[in-house]
N, C-alpha and C. Protein backbone atom coordinates (compact mmCIF):
# COMPACT_ATOMS: atom_id res chain seq x y z
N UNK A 1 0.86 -1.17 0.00
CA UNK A 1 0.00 0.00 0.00
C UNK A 1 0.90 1.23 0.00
N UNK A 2 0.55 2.36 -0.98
CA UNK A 2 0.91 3.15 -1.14
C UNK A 2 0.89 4.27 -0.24
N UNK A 3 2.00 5.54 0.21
CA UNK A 3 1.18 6.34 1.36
C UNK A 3 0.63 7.24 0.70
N UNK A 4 0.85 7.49 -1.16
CA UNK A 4 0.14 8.71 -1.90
C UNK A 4 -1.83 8.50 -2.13
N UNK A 5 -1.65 6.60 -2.31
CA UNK A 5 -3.39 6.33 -1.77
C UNK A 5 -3.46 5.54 -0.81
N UNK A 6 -4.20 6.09 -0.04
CA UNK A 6 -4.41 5.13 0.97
C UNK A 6 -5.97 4.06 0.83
N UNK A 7 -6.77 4.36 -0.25
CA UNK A 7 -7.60 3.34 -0.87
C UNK A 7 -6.78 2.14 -1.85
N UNK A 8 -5.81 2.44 -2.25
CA UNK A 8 -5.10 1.82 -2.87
C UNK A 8 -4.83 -0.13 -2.13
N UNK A 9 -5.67 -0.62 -2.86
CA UNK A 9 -5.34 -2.31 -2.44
C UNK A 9 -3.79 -2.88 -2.41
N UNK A 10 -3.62 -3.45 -1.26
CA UNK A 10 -2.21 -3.95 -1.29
C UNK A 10 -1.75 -5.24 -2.12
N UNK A 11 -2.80 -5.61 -2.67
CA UNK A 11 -2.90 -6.70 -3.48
C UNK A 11 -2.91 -6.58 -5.02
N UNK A 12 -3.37 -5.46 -5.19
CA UNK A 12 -2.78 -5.22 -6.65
C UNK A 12 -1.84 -4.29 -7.15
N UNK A 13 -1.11 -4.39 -8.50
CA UNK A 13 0.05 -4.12 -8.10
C UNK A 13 -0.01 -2.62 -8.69
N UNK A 14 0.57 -1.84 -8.55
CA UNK A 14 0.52 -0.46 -9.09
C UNK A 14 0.42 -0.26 -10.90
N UNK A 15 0.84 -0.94 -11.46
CA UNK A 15 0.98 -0.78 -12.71
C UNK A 15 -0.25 -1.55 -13.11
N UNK A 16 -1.26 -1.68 -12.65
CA UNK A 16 -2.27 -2.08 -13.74
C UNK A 16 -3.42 -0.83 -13.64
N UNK A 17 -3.89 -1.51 -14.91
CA UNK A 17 -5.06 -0.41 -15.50
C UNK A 17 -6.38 -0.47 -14.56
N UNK A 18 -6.37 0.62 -14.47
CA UNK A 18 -8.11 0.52 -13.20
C UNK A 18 -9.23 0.02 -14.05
N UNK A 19 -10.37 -0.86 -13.27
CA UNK A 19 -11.09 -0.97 -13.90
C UNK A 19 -12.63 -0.59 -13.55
N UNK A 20 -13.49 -0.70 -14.99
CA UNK A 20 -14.83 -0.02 -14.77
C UNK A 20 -15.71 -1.13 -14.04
N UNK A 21 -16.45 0.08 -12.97
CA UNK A 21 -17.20 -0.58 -11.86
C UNK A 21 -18.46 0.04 -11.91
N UNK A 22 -19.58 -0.68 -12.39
CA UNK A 22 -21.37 0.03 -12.39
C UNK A 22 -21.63 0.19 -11.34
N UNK A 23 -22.13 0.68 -10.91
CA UNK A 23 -22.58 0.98 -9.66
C UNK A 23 -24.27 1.38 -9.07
N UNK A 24 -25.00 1.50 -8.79
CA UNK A 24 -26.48 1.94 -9.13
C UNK A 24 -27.14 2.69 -7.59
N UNK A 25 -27.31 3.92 -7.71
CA UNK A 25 -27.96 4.56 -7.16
C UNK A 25 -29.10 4.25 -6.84
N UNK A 26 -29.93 3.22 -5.45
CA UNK A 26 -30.93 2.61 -5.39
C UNK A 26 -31.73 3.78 -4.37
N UNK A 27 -31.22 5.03 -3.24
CA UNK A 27 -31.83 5.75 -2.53
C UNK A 27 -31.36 6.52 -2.06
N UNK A 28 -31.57 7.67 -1.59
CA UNK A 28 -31.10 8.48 -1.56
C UNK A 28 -31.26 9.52 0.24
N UNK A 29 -30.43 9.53 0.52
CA UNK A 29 -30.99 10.05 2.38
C UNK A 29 -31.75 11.13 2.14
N UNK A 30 -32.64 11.41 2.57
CA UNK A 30 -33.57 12.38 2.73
C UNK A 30 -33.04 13.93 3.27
N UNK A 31 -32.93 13.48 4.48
CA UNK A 31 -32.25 14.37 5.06
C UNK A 31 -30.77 15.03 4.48
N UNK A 32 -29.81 13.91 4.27
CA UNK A 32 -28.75 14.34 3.49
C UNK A 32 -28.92 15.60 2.53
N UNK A 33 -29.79 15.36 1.63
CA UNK A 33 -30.53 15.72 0.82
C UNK A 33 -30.97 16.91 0.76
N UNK A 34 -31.87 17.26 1.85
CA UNK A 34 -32.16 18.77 2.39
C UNK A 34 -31.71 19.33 2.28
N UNK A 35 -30.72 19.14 3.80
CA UNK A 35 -29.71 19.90 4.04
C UNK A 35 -28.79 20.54 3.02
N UNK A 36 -28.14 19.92 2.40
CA UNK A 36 -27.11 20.11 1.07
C UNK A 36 -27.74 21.43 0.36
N UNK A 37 -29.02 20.71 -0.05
CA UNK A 37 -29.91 21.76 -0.80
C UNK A 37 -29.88 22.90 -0.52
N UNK A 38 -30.31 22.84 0.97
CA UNK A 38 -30.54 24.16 2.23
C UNK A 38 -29.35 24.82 1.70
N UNK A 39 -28.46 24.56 2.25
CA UNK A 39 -27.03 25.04 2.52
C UNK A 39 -26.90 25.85 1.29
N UNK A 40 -26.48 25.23 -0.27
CA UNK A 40 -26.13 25.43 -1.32
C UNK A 40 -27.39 26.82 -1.66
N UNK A 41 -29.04 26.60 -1.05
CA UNK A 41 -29.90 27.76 -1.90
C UNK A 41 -29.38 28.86 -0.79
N UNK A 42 -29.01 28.69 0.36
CA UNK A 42 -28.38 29.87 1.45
C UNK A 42 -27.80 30.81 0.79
N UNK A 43 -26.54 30.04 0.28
CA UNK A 43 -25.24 30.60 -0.53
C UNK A 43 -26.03 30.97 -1.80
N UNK A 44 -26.68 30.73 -2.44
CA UNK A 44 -27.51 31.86 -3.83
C UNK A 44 -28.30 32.79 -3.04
N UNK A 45 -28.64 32.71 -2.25
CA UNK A 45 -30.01 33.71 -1.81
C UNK A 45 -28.86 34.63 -1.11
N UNK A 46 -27.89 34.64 -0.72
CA UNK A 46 -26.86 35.59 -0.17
C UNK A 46 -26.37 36.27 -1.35
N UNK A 47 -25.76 35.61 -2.40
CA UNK A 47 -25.72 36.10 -3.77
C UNK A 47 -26.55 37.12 -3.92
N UNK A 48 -27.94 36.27 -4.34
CA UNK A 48 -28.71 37.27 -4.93
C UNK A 48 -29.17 38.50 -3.84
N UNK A 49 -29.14 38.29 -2.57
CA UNK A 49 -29.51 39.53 -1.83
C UNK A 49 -28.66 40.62 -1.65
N UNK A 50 -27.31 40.30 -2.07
CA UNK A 50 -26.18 41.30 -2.18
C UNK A 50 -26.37 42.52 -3.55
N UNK A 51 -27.21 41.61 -4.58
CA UNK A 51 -27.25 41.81 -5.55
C UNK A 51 -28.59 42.74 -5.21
N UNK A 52 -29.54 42.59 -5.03
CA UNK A 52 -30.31 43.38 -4.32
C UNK A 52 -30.30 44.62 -3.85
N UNK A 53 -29.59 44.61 -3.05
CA UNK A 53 -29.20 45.28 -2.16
C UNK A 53 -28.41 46.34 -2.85
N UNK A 54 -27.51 46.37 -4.08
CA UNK A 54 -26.77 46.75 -4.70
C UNK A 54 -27.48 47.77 -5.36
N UNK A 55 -28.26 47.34 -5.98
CA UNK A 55 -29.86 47.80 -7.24
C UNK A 55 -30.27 48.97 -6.27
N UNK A 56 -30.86 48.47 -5.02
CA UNK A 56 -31.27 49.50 -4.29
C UNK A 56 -31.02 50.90 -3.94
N UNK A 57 -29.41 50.56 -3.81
CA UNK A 57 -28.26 51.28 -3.97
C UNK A 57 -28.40 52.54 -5.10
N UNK A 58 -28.17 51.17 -6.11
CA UNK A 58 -27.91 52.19 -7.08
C UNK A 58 -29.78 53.24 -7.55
N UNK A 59 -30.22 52.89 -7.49
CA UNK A 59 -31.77 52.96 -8.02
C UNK A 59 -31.71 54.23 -7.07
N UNK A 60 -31.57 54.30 -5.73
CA UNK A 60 -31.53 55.47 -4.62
C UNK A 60 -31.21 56.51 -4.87
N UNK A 61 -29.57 56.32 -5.32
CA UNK A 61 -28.82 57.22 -5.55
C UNK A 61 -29.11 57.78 -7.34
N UNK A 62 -29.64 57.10 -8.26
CA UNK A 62 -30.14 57.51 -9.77
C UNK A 62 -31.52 58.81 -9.49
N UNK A 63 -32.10 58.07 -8.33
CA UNK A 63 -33.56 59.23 -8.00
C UNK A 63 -32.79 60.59 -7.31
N UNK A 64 -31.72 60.42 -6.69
CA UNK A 64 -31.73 61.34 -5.70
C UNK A 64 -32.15 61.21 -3.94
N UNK A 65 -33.02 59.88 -4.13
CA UNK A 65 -33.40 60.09 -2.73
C UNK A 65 -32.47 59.53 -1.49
N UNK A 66 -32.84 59.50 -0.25
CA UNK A 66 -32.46 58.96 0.99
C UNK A 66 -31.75 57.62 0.49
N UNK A 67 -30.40 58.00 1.34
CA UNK A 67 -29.97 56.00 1.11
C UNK A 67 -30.27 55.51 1.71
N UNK A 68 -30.31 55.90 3.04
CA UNK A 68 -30.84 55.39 4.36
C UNK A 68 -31.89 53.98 4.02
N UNK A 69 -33.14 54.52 2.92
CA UNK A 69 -34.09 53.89 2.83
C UNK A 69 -33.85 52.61 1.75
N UNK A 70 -32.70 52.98 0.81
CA UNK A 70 -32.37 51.75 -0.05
C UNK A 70 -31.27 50.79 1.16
N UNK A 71 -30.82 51.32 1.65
CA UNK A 71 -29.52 50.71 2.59
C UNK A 71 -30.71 49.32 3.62
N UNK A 72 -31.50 49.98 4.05
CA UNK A 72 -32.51 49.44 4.72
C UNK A 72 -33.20 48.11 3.91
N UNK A 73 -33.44 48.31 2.83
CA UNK A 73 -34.15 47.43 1.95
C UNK A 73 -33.08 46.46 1.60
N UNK A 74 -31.88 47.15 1.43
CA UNK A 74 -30.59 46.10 1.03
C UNK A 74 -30.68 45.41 2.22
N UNK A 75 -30.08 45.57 3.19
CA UNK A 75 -30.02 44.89 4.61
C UNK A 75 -31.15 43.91 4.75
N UNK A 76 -31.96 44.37 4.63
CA UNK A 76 -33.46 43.25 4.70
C UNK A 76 -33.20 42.25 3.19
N UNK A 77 -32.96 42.34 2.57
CA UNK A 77 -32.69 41.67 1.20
C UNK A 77 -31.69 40.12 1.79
N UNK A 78 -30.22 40.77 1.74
CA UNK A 78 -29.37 39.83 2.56
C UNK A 78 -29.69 39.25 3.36
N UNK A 79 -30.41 40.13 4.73
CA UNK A 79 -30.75 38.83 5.43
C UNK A 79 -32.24 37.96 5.42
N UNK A 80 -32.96 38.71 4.82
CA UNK A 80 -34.10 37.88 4.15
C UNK A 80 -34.41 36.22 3.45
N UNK A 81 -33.70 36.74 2.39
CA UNK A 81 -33.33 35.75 1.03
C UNK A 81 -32.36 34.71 1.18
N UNK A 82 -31.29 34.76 2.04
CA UNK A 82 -30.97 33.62 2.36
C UNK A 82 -31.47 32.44 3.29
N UNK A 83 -32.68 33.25 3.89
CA UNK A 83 -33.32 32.74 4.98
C UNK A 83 -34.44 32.17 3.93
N UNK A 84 -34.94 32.66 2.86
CA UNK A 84 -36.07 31.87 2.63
C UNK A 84 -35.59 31.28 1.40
N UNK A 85 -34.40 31.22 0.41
CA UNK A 85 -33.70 30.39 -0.03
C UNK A 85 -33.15 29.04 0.41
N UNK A 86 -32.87 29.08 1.35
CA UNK A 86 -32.24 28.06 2.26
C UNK A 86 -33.57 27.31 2.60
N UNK A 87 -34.59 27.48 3.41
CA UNK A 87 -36.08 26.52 4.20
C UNK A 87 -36.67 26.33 2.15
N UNK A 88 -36.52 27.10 1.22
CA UNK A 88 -37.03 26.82 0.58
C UNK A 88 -36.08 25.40 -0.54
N UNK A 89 -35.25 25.56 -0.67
CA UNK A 89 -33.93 24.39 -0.81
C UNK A 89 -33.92 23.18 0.05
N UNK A 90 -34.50 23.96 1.46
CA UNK A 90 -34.12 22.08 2.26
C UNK A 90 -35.47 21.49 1.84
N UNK A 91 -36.87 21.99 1.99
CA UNK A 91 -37.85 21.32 1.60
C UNK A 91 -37.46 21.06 0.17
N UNK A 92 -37.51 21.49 -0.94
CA UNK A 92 -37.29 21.21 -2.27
C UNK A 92 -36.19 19.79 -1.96
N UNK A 93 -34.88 19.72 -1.48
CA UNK A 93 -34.39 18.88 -1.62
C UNK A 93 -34.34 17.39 -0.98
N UNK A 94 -35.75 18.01 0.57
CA UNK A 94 -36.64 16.82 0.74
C UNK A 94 -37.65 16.24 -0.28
N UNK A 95 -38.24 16.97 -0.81
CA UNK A 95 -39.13 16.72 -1.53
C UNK A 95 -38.73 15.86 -3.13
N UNK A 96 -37.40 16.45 -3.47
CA UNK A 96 -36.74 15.60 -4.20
C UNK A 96 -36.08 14.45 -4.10
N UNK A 97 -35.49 14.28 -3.01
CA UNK A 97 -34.82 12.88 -2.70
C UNK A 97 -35.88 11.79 -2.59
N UNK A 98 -37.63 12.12 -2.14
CA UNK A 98 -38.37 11.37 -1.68
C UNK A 98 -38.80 10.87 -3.04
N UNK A 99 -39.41 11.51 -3.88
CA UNK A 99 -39.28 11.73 -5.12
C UNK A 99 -38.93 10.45 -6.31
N UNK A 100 -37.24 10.60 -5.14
CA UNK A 100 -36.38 9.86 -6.76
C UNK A 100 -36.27 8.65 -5.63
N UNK A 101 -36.60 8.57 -4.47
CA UNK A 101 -36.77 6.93 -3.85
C UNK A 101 -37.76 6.02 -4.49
N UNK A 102 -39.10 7.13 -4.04
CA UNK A 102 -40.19 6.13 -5.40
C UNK A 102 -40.13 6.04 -6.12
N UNK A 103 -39.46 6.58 -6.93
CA UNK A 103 -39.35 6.02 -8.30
C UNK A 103 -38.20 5.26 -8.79
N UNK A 104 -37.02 5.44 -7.92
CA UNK A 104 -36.07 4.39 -8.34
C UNK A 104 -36.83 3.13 -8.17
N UNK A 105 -37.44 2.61 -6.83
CA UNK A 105 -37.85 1.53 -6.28
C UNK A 105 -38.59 1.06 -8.08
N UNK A 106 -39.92 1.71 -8.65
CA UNK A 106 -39.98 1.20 -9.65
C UNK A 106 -38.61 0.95 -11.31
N UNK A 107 -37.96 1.97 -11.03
CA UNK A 107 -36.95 1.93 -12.53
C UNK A 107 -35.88 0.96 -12.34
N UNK A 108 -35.28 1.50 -10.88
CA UNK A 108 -34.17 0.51 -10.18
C UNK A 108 -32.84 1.29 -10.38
N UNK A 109 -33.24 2.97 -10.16
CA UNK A 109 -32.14 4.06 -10.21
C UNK A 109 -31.46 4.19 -11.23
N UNK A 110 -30.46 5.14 -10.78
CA UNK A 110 -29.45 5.72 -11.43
C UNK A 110 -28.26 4.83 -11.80
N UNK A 111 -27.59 4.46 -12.90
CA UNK A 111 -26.53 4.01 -12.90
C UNK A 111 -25.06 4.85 -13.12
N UNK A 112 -24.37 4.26 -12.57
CA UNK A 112 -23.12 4.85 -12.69
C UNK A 112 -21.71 4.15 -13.11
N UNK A 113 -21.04 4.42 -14.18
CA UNK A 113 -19.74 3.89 -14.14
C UNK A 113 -18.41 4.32 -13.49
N UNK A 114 -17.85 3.83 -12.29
CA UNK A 114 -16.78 4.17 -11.65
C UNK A 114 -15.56 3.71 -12.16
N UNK A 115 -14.72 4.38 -12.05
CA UNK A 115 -12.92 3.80 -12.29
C UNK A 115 -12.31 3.83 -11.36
């Protein structure tokens, strides 16, 4: 065994060719699932509320008026939108994992080829 892999089998020898392994996606954690989702729509809804927030900015300052009042709307944007990006991502990515359980159970999933 190698210390550069440590998956690396001590039984075969370094110089051979890896080989292809199917593999099949039969279910999927639910929860896993969510969460990930959650997490990942957090990080866009922070995106886009920066982005928001920016517009506001600029839109404020194009009228002339108070920033105070776009600054305010930005602030609520950021912390808004990642908040309902995120509950809206973990349900979506409950709702998807459950989804692709019933229906693998009928197709018999996803396949995959590994090396």
């Amino acid at each position: 065994m190698s210390a550069a892999n440590p998956y690396e089998s001590s039984a075969a020898p370094p110089s051979m060719t890896p080989t292809r392994r199917t593999v099949t996606v039969k279910r999927l954690d639910v929860m896993s699932c969510g969460t990930m989702l959650g997490v990942l729509y957090a990080i866009l809804g922070l995106i886009v509320g920066a982005m928001f927030t920016l517009m506001a900015l600029v839109g404020v300052a194009a009228q002339g008026g108070d920033a105070v009042a776009g600054l305010i709307g930005g602030i609520g944007a950021i912390v808004l939108m990642p908040l309902f990006y995120g509950v809206g991502g973990f349900i979506g990515g409950i709702i998807g994992a459950l989804l692709y359980n019933m229906c693998a159970t009928f197709v018999g999933g996803i396949k995959f080829d590994l090396e």
